[in-house]
Every structure is written in C-alpha cells, then in structure tokens.
N, C-alpha and C. Protein backbone atom coordinates (compact mmCIF):
# COMPACT_ATOMS: atom_id res chain seq x y z
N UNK A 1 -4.59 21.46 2.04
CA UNK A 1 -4.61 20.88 0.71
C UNK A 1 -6.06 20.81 0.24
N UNK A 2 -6.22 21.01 -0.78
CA UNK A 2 -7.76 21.32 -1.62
C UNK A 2 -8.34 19.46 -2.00
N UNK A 3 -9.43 20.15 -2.07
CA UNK A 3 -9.99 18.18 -1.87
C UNK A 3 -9.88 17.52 -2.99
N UNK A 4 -9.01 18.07 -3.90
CA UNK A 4 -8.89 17.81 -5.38
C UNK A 4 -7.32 17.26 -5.29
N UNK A 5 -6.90 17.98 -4.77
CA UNK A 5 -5.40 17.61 -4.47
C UNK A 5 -5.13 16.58 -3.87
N UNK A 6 -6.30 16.23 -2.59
CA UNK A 6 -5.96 15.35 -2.01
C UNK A 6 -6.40 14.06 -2.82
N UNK A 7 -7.64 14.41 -3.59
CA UNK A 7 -7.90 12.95 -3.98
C UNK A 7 -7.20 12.24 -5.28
N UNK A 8 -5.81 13.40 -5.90
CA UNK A 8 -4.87 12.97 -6.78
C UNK A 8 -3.53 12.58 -6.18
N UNK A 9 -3.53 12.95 -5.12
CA UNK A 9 -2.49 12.37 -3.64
C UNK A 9 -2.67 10.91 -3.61
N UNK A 10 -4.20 10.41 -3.28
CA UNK A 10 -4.99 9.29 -2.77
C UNK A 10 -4.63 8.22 -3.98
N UNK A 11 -5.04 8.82 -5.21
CA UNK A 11 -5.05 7.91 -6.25
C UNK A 11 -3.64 7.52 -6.70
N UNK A 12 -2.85 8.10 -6.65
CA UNK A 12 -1.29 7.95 -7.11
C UNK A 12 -1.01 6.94 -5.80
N UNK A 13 -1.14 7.63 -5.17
CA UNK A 13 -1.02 6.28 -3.53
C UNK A 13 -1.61 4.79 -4.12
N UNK A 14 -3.26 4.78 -4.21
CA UNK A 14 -3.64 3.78 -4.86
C UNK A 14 -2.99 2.65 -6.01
N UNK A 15 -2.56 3.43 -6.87
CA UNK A 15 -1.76 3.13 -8.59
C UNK A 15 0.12 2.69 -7.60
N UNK A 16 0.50 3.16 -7.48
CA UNK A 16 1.55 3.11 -6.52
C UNK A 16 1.15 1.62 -5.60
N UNK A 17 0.49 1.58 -4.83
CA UNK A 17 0.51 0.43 -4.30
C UNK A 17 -0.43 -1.00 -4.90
N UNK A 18 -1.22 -0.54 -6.09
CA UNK A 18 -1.78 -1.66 -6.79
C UNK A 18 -0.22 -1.94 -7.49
N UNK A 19 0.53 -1.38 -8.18
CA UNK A 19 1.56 -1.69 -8.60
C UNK A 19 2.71 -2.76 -7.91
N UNK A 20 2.76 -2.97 -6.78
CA UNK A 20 3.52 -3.41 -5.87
C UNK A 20 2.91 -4.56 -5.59
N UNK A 21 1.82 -5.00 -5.20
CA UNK A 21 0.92 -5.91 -5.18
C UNK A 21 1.00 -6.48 -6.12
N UNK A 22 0.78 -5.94 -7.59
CA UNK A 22 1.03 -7.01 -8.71
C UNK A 22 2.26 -7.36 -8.70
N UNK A 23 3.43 -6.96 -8.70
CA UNK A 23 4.97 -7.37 -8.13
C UNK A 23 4.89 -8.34 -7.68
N UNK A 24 4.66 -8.50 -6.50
CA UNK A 24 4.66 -9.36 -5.54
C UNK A 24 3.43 -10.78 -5.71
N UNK A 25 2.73 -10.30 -6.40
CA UNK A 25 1.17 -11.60 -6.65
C UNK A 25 1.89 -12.18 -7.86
N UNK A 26 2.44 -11.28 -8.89
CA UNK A 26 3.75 -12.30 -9.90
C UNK A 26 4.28 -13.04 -9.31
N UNK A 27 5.46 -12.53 -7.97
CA UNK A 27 6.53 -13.48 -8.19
C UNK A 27 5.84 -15.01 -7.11
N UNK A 28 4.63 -14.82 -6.44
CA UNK A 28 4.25 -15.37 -5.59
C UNK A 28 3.72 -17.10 -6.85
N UNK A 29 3.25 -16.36 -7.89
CA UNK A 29 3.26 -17.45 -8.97
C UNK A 29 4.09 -18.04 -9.40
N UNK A 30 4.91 -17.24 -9.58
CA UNK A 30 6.43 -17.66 -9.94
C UNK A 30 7.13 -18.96 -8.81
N UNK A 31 6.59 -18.46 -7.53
CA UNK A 31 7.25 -19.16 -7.08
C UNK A 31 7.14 -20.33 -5.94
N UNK A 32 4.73 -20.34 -6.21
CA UNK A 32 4.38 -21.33 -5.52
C UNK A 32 3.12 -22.29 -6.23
N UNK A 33 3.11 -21.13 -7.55
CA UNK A 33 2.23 -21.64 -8.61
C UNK A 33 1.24 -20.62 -8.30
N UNK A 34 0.14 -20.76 -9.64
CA UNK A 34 -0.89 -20.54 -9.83
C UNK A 34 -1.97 -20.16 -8.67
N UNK A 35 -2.33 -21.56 -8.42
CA UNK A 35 -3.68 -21.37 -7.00
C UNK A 35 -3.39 -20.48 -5.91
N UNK A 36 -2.09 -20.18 -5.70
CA UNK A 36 -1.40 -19.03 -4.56
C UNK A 36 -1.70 -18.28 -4.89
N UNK A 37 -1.38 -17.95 -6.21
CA UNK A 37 -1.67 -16.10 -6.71
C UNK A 37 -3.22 -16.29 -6.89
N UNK A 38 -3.67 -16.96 -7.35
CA UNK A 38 -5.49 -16.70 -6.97
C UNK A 38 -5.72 -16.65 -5.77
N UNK A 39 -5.31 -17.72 -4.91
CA UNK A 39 -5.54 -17.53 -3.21
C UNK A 39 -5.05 -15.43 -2.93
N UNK A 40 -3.94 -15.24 -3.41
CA UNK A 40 -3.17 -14.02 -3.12
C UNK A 40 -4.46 -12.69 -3.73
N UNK A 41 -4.90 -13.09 -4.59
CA UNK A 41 -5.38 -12.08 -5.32
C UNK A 41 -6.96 -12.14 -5.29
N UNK A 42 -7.41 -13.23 -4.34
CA UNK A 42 -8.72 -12.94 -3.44
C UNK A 42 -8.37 -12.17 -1.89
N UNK A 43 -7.20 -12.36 -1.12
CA UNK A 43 -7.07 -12.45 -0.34
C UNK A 43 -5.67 -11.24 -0.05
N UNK A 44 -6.18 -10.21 -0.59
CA UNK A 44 -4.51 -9.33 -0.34
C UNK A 44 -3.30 -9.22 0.53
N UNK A 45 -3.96 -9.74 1.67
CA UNK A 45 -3.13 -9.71 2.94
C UNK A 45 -2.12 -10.64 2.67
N UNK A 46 -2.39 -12.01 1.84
CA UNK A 46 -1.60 -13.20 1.81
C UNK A 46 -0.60 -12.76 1.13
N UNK A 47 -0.23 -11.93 0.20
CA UNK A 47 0.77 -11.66 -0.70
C UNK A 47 1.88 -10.50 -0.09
N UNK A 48 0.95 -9.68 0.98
CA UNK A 48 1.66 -9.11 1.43
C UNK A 48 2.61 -9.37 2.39
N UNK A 49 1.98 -10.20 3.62
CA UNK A 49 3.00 -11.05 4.55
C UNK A 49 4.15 -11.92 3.84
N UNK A 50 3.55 -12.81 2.74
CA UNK A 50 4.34 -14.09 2.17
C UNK A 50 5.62 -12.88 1.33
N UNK A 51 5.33 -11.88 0.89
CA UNK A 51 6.14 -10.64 0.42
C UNK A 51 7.35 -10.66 1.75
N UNK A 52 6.71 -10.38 2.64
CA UNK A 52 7.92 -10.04 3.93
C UNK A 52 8.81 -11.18 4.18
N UNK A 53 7.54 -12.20 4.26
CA UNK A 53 8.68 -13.56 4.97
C UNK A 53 9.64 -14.07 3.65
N UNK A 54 8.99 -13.75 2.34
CA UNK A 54 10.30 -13.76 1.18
C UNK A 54 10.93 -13.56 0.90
N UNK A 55 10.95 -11.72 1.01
CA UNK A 55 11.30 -10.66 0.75
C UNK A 55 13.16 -10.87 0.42
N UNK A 56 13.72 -11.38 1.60
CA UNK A 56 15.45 -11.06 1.27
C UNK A 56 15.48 -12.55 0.04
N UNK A 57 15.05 -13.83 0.23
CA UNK A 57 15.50 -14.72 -0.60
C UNK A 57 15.04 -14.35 -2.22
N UNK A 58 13.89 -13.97 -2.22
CA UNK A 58 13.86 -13.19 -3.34
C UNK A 58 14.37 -11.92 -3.82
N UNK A 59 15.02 -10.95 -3.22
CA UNK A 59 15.53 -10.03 -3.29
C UNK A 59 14.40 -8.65 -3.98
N UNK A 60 13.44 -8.95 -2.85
CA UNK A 60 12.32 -7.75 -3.04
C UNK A 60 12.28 -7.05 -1.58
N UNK A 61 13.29 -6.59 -1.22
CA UNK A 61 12.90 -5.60 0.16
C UNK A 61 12.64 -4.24 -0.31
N UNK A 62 13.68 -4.13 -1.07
CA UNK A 62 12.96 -2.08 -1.51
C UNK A 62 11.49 -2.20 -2.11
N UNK A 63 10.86 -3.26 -2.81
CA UNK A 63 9.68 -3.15 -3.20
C UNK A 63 8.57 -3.76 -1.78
N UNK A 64 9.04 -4.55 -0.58
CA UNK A 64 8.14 -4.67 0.46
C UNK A 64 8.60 -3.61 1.61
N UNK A 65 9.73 -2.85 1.01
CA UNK A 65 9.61 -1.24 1.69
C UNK A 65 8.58 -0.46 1.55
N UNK A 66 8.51 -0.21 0.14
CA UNK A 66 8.54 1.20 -0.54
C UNK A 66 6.80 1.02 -0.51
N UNK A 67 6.09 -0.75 -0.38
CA UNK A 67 4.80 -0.71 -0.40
C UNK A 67 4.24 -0.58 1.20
N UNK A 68 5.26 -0.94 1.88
CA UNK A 68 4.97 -0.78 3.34
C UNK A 68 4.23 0.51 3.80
N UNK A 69 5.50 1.61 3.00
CA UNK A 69 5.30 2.84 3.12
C UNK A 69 3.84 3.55 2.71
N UNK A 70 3.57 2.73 1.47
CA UNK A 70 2.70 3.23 0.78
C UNK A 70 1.65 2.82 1.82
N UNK A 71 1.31 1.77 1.94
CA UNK A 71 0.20 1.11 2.43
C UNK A 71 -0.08 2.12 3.93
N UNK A 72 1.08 2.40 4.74
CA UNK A 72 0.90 3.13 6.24
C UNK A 72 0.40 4.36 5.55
N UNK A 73 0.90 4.94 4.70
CA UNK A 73 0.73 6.30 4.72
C UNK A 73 -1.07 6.98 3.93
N UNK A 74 -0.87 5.42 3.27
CA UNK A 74 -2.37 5.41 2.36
C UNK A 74 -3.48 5.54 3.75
N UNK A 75 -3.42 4.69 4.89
CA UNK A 75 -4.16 4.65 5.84
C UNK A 75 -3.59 6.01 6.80
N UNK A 76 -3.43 6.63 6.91
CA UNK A 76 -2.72 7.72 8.14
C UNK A 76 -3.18 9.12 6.98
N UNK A 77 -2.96 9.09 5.79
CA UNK A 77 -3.09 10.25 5.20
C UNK A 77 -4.76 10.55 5.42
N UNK A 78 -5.82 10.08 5.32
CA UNK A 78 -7.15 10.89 5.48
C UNK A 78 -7.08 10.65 6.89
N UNK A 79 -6.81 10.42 7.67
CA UNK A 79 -6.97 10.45 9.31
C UNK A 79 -6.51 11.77 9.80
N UNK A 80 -5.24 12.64 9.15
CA UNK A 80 -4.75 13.82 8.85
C UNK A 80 -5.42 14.60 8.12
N UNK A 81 -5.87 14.16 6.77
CA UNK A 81 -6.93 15.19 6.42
C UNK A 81 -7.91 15.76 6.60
N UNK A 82 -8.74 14.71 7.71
CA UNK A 82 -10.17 14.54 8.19
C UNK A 82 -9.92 15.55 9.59
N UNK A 83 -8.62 16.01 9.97
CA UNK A 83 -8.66 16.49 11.60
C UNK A 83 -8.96 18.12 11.35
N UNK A 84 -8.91 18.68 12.41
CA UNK A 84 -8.64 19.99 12.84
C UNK A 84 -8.19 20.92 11.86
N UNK A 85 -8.80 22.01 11.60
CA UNK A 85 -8.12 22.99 10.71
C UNK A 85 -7.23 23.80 11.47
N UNK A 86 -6.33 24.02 11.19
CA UNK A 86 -5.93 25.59 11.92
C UNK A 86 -6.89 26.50 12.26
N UNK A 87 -7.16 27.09 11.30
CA UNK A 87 -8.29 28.05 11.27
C UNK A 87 -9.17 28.01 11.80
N UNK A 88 -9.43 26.51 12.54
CA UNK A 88 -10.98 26.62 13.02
C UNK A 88 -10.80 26.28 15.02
N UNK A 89 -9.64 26.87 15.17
CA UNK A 89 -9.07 26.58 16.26
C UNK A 89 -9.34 28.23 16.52
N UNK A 90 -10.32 28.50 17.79
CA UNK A 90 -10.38 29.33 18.54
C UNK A 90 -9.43 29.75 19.93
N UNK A 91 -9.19 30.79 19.81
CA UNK A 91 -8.24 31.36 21.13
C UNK A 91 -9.24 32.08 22.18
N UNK A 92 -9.11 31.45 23.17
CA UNK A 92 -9.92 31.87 24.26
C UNK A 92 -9.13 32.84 25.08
C-alpha cells in the first residue's frame, strides 16, 4: 500500500474512532453529569472502560465493538506497515 493510502486508511481510522468516543463521552454526561465527561475527555481511557462496564445497560455494545475494533486495528495497522517487504526478502 502507497504511503498515501496508508495515511487515508490512518485518518478514516482516526475520524471513525474520534466519532465513537464522542458517543460514548455524550452518553457518559448523560448519565453521570458534566465533571465525568470533562474527567472523560481529559482522560480517554475513562470513557472507554466506563463504555464497557455500561455498555449492555445502556445498549451501546455494537458501538464499544465496532470502537474496540477500531482502536486494535488503529494500533496493529503501522506495526504491519512498518515490517518486511516482500521484495526485500532475499533467497539464499
């Protein structure tokens, strides 16, 4: 993949999972007040766990799926990009 490609891969990943985050930093207002979602929205991690342990009573699992996904694959995708070419693999 061309480094152009990848970095419109990266950004849709990005937009994609800022999207989900605001989801979830909403309903976290919604549903512990205010100072949470500021606590949440200094602190990303907090919105994401409190997302899981919510997740079925609020009825957001396809959205703490679908960001799960995003989030693993956001971290694993340049670890794949960054490796080994084919091509640059010599046969002895």
């Amino acid at each position: 993949m061309s480094g152009l490609g990848t970095t419109i891969l990266e950004t849709i990943l990005a937009l994609l999972s800022a999207a989900c985050f605001l989801y979830v930093l909403f309903k976290l207002a919604q549903d512990k007040g205010a100072g949470h979602a500021i606590l949440g929205f200094l602190f990303p991690f907090y919105p994401f766990f409190w997302g899981w342990k919510n997740a079925g009573r609020l009825e957001m699992l396809d959205i703490m799926g679908f960001w799960t996904v995003i989030t693993f694959f956001s971290m694993v995708f340049p670890a794949l990009m960054s490796g080994v070419s084919i091509t640059s693999i010599s046969m002895r």
